[in-house]
Protein backbone atom coordinates (compact mmCIF):
# COMPACT_ATOMS: atom_id res chain seq x y z
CA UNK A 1 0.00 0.00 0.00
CA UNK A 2 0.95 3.34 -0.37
CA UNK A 3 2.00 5.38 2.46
CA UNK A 4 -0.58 8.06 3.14
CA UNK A 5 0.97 11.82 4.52
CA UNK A 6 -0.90 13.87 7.41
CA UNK A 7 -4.72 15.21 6.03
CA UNK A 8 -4.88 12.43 3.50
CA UNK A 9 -2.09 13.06 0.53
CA UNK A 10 -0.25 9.83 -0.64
CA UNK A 11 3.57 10.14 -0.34
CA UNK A 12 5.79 10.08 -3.18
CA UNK A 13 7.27 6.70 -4.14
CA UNK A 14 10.44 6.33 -3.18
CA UNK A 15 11.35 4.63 -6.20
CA UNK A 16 9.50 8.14 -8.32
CA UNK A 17 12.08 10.63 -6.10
CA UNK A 18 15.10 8.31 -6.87
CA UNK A 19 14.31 8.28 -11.17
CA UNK A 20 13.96 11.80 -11.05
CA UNK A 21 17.08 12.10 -9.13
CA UNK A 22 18.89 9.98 -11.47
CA UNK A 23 17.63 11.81 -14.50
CA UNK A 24 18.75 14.74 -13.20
CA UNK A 25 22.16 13.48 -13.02
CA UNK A 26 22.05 11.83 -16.43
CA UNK A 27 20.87 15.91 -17.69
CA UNK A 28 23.80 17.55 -15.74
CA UNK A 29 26.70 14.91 -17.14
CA UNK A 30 25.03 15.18 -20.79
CA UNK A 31 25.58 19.42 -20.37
CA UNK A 32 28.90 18.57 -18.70
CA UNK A 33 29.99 16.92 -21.69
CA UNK A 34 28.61 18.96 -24.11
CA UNK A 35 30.32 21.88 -22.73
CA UNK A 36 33.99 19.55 -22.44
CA UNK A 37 33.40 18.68 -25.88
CA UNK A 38 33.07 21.96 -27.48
CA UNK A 39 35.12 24.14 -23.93
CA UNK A 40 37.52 25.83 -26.58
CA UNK A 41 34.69 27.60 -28.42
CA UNK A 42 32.64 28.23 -25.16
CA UNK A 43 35.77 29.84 -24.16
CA UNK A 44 35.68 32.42 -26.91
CA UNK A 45 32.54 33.53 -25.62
CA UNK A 46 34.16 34.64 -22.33
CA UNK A 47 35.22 37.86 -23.51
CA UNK A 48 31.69 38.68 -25.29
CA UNK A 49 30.37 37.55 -22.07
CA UNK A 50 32.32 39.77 -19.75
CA UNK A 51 31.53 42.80 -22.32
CA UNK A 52 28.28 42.70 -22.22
CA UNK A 53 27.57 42.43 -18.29
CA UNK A 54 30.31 44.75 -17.93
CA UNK A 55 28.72 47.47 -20.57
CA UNK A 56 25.46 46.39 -20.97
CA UNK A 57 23.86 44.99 -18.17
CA UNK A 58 25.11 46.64 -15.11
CA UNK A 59 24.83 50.18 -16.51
CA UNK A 60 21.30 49.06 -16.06
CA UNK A 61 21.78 50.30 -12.14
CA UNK A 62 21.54 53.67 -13.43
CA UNK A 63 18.34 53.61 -14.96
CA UNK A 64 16.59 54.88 -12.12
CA UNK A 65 18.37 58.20 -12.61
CA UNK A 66 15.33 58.92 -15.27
CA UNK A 67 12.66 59.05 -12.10
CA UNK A 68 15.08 61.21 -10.27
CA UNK A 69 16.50 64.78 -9.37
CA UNK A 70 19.99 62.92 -9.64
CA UNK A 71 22.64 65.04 -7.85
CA UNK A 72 26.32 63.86 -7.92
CA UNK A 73 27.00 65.10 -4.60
CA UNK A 74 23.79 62.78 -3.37
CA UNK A 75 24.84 59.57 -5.20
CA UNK A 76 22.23 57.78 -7.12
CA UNK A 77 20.33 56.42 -4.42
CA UNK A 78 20.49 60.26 -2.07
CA UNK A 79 18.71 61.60 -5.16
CA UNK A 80 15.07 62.61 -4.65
CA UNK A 81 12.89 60.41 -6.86
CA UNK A 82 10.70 62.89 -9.30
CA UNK A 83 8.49 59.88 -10.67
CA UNK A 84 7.59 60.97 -14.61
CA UNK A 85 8.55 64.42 -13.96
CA UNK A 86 11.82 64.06 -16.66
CA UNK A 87 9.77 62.53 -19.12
CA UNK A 88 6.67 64.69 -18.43
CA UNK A 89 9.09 67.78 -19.15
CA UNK A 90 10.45 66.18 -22.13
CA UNK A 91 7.33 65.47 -24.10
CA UNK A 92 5.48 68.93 -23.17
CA UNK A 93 8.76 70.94 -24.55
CA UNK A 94 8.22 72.42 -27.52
CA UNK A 95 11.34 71.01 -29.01
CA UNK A 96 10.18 67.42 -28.39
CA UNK A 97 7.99 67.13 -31.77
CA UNK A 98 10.92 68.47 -33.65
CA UNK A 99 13.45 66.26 -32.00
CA UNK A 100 11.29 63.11 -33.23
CA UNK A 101 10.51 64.63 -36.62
CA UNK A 102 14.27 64.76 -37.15
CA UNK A 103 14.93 61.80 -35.48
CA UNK A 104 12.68 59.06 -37.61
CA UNK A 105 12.62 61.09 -40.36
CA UNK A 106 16.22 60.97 -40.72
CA UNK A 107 16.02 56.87 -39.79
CA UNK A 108 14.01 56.29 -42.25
CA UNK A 109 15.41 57.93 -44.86
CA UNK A 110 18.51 56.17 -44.34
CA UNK A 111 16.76 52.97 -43.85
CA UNK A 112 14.90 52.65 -47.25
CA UNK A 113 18.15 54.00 -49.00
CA UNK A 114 21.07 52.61 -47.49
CA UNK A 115 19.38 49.31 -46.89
CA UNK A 116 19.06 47.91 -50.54
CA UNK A 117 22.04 48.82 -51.95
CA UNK A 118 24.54 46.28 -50.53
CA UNK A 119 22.02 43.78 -51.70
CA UNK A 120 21.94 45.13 -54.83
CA UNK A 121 26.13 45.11 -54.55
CA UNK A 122 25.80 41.83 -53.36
CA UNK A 123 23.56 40.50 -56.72
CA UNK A 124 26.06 42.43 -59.08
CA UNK A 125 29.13 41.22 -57.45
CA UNK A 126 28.06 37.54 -57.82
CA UNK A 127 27.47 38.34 -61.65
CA UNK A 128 31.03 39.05 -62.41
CA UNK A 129 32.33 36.43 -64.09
CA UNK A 130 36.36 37.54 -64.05
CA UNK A 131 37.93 36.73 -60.31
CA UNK A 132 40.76 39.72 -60.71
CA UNK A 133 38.04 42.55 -61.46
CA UNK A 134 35.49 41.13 -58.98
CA UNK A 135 38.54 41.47 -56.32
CA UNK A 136 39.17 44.62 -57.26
CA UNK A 137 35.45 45.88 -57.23
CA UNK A 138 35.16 44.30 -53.61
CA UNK A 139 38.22 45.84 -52.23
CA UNK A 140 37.36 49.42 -53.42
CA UNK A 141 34.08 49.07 -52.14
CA UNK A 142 35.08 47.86 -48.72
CA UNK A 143 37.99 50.61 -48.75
CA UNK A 144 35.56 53.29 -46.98
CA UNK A 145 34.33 51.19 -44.34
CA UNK A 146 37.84 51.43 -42.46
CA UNK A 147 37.90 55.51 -43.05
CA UNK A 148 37.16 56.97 -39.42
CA UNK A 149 34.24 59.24 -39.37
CA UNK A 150 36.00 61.98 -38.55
CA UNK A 151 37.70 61.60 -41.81
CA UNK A 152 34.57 61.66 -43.56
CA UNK A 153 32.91 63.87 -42.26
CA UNK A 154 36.50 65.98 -43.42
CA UNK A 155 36.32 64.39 -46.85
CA UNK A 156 32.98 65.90 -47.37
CA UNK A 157 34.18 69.79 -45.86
CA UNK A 158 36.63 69.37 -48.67
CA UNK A 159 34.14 68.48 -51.24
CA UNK A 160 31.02 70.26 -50.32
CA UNK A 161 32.35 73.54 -47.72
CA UNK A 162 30.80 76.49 -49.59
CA UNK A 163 33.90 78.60 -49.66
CA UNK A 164 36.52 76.55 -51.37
CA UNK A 165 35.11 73.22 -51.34
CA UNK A 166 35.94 71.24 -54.75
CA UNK A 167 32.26 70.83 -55.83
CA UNK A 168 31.95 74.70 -55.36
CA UNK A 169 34.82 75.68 -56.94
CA UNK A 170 33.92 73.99 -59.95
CA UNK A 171 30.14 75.18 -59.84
CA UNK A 172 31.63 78.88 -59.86
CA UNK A 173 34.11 77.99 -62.69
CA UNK A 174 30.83 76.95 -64.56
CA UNK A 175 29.02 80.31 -64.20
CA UNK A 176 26.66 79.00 -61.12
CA UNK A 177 26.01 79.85 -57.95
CA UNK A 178 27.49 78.16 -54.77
CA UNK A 179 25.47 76.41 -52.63
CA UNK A 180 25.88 75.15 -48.89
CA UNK A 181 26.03 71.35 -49.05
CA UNK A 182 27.36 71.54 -45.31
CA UNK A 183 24.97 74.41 -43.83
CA UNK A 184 21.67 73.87 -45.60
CA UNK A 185 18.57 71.94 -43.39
CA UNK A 186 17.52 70.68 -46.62
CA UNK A 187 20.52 68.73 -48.10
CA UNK A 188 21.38 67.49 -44.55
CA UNK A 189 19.48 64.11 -44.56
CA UNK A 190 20.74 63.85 -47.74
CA UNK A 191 24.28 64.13 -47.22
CA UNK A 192 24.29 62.44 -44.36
CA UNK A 193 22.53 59.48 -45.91
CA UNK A 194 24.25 59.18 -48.95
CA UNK A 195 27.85 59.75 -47.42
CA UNK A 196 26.66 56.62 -45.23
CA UNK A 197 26.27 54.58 -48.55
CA UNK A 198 29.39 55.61 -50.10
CA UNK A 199 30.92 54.66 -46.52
CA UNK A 200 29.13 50.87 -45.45
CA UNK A 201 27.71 49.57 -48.62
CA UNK A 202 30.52 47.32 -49.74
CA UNK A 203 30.91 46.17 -46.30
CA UNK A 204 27.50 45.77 -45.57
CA UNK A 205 27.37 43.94 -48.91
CA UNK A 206 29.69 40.69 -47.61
CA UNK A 207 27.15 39.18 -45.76
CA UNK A 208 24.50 38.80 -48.78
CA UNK A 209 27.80 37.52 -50.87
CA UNK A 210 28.31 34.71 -47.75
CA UNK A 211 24.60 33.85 -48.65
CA UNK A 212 24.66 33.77 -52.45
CA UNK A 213 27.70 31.28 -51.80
CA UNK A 214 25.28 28.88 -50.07
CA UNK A 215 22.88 28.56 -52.77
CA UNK A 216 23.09 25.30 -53.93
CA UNK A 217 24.67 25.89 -58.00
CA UNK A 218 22.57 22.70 -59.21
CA UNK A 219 19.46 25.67 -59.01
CA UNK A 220 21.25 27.69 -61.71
CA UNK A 221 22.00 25.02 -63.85
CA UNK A 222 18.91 23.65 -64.11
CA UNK A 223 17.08 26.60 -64.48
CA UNK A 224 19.68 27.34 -67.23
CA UNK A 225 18.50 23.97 -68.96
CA UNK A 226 15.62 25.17 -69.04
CA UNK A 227 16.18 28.51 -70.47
CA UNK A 228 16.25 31.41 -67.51
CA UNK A 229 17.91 33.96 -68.39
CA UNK A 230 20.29 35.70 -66.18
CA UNK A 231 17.67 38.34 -64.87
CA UNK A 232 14.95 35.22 -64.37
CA UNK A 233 17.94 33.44 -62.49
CA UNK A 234 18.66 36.38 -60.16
CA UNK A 235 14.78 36.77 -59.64
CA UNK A 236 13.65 33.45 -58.55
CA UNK A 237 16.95 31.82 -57.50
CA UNK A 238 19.10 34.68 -56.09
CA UNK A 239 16.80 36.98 -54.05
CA UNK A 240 14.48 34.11 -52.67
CA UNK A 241 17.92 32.63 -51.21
CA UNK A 242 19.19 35.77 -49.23
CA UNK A 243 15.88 36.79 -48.93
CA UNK A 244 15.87 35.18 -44.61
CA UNK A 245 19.18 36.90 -44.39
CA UNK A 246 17.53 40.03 -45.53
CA UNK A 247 14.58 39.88 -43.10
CA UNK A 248 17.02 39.40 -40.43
CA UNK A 249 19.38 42.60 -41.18
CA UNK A 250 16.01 44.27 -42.18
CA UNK A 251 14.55 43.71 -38.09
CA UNK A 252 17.84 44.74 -36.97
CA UNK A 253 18.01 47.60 -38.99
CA UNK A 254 14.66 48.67 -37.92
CA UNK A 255 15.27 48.12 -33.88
CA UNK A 256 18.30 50.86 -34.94
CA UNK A 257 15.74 53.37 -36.02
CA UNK A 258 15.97 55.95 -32.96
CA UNK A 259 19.86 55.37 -32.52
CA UNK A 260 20.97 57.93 -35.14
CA UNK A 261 24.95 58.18 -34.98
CA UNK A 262 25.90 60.50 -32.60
CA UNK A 263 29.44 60.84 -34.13
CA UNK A 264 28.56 62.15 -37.37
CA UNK A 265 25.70 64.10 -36.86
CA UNK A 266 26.88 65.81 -34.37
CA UNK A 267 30.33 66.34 -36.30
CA UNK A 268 28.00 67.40 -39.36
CA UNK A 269 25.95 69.79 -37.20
CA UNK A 270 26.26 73.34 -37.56
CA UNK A 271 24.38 76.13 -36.57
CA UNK A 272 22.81 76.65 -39.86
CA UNK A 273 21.63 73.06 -40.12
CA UNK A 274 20.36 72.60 -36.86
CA UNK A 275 16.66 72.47 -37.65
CA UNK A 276 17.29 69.14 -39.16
CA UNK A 277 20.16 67.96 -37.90
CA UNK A 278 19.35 68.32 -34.21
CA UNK A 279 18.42 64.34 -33.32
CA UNK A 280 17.39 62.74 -29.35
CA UNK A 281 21.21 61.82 -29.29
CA UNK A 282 22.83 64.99 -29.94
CA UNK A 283 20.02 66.97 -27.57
CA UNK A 284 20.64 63.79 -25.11
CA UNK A 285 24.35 64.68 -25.29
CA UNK A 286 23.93 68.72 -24.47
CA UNK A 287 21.12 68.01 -21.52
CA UNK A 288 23.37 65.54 -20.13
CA UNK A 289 27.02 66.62 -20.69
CA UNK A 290 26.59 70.34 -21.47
CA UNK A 291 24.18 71.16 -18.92
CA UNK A 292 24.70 68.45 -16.30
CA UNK A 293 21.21 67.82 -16.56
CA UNK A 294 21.40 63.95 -15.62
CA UNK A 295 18.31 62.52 -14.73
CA UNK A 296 16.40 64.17 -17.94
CA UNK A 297 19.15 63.28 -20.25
CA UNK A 298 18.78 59.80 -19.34
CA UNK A 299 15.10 59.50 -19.16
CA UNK A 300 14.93 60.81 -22.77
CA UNK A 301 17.46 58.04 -23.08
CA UNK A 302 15.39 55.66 -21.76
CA UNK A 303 12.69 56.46 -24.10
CA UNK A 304 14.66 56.49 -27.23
CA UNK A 305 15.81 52.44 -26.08
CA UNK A 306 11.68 51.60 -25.14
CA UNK A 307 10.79 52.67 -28.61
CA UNK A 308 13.60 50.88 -30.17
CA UNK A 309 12.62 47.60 -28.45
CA UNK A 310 8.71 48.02 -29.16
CA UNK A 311 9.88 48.70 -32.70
CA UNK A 312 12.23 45.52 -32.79
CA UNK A 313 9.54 43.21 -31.41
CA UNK A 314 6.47 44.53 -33.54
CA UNK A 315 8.71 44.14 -36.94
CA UNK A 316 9.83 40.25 -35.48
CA UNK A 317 6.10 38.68 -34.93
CA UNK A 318 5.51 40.56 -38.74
CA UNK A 319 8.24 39.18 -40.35
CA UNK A 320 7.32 35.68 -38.52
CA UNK A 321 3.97 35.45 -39.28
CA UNK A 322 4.45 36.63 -43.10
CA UNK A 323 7.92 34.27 -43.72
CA UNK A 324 8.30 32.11 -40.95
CA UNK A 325 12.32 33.71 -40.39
CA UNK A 326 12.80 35.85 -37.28
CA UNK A 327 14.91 36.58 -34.07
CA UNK A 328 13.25 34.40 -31.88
């Protein structure tokens, strides 16, 4: 019989506690071995490991700065706690609207532009048939990536500065007028977009070429046979076999959307061109650093990351539903 507990319940089986024990064991050695088996790659991710709880995760502490009146004499937790008062102040500013404006509007801008062209690269590049001119395409194209953006952002001053920038010079010498590449708000999101292509296209473009390389060459050659031409080859073959890697840059790409680069906007920002050019990271960066202004700076911080995430989910369960390739 089984043995019965106090108020009625049966007690385990001895024999029930011992399986589960031993399955248990049997789980731990199979992980244990696992983890001998493959210890030299685990130990690679030590590093990535350390960087991200160092840099990621337990910055997290200072979140709570946003719901304060953060004082550095006070210490984070000698701050008075202001509740939604930061982000209260930052959406009834009158700069806020403008700040968002700029912000997405520059995102996407850059987004629909800069994020089909190393695809297109990519398509081209596996077209070319001779090895020494596809190597040389590649390596000029990839060339930019490793220029610093300070250096572009000083390759375009010699280009496109209105005094004696080259592009000037030679619309004077033509009989036209000047124009301010550098100081206009309306050539802004386009210079900063398009220098971006010129800059990260190539490389961007190596990651489409890894998954052209996977495509299994039987599917060319019999749709060859068959008479495809190149275009019909590149249509039905081609794109439908980067097209997962493309979802997955595209919902990356899209959790990016309120992280403008700081760096070159903010190099590229002058006083003319502050009407577009002024983004949450740049006004982040003068409420926080300029005016010490701590616990707003990071709130609007803290915003910027909950629409990012928000964004990066919603675009996941579309792209799941619609082609079964996501995240998670």
């Amino acid at each position: 019989m089984v043995k019965m507990l106090q108020g009625g319940r049966p007690a385990a089986p001895a024999r029930t506690r011992a399986e589960k024990r031993a399955r248990g064991r049997q789980r731990r050695r199979r992980v244990l071995t696992k983890l001998n088996q493959s210890k030299s790659l685990y130990l690679f991710l030590i590093p990535a490991i350390v960087y991200f709880i160092i840099f990621c995760y337990l910055p997290m502490y200072g979140v709570q700065i946003a719901f304060k009146y953060y004082s550095p004499r006070l210490g984070i937790w000698g701050s008075a706690w202001t509740g939604m008062e930061n982000l209260n102040r930052f959406f009834d500013s009158y700069y806020f609207w403008r700040l968002l404006r700029n912000t997405v509007g520059l995102s996407l801008y850059n987004l629909i532009v800069a994020f089909p062209f190393p695809i297109l690269l990519a398509l081209v590049f596996n077209e070319v048939k001779s090895p020494k001119l596809k190597k040389a395409v590649q390596t000029i194209s990839y060339a930019p990536h490793f220029i610093s953006v300070v250096v572009l952002v000083g390759i375009l001053n010699l280009f496109f500065n209105q005094g004696n920038g080259l592009i000037n010079v030679f619309l004077d010498k033509m009989g036209f007028e000047k124009f301010g590449f550098l100081t206009s708000s309306a050539a802004f999101p386009s210079m900063y977009v398009w220098s971006g292509v010129w800059q990260n296209a190539g490389w961007n473009s190596i990651i489409y070429i890894a998954a052209l390389a996977a495509i299994d060459p039987q599917l060319h050659e019999a749709a060859q046979i068959d008479g495809a031409s190149r275009l019909q080859r590149i249509l039905h073959i081609n794109l439908p076999g980067i097209l997962p890697t493309a979802i997955i840059m595209f919902i990356l790409d899209v959790g990016q959307v309120m992280n403008m680069g700081f760096e070159k906007v903010f190099l590229m920002q002058n006083a003319q061109n502050t009407e577009t050019s002024q983004v949450i990271s740049t006004f982040v960066y003068e409420a926080g650093l300029i005016n010490s202004d701590y616990g707003f700076s990071t709130a609007i911080g803290l915003f910027n990351n909950i629409i990012n995430i928000v964004l990066l989910l919603t675009v996941n369960k579309i792209a799941k539903k619609i082609s079964d390739t996501s995240l998670f």
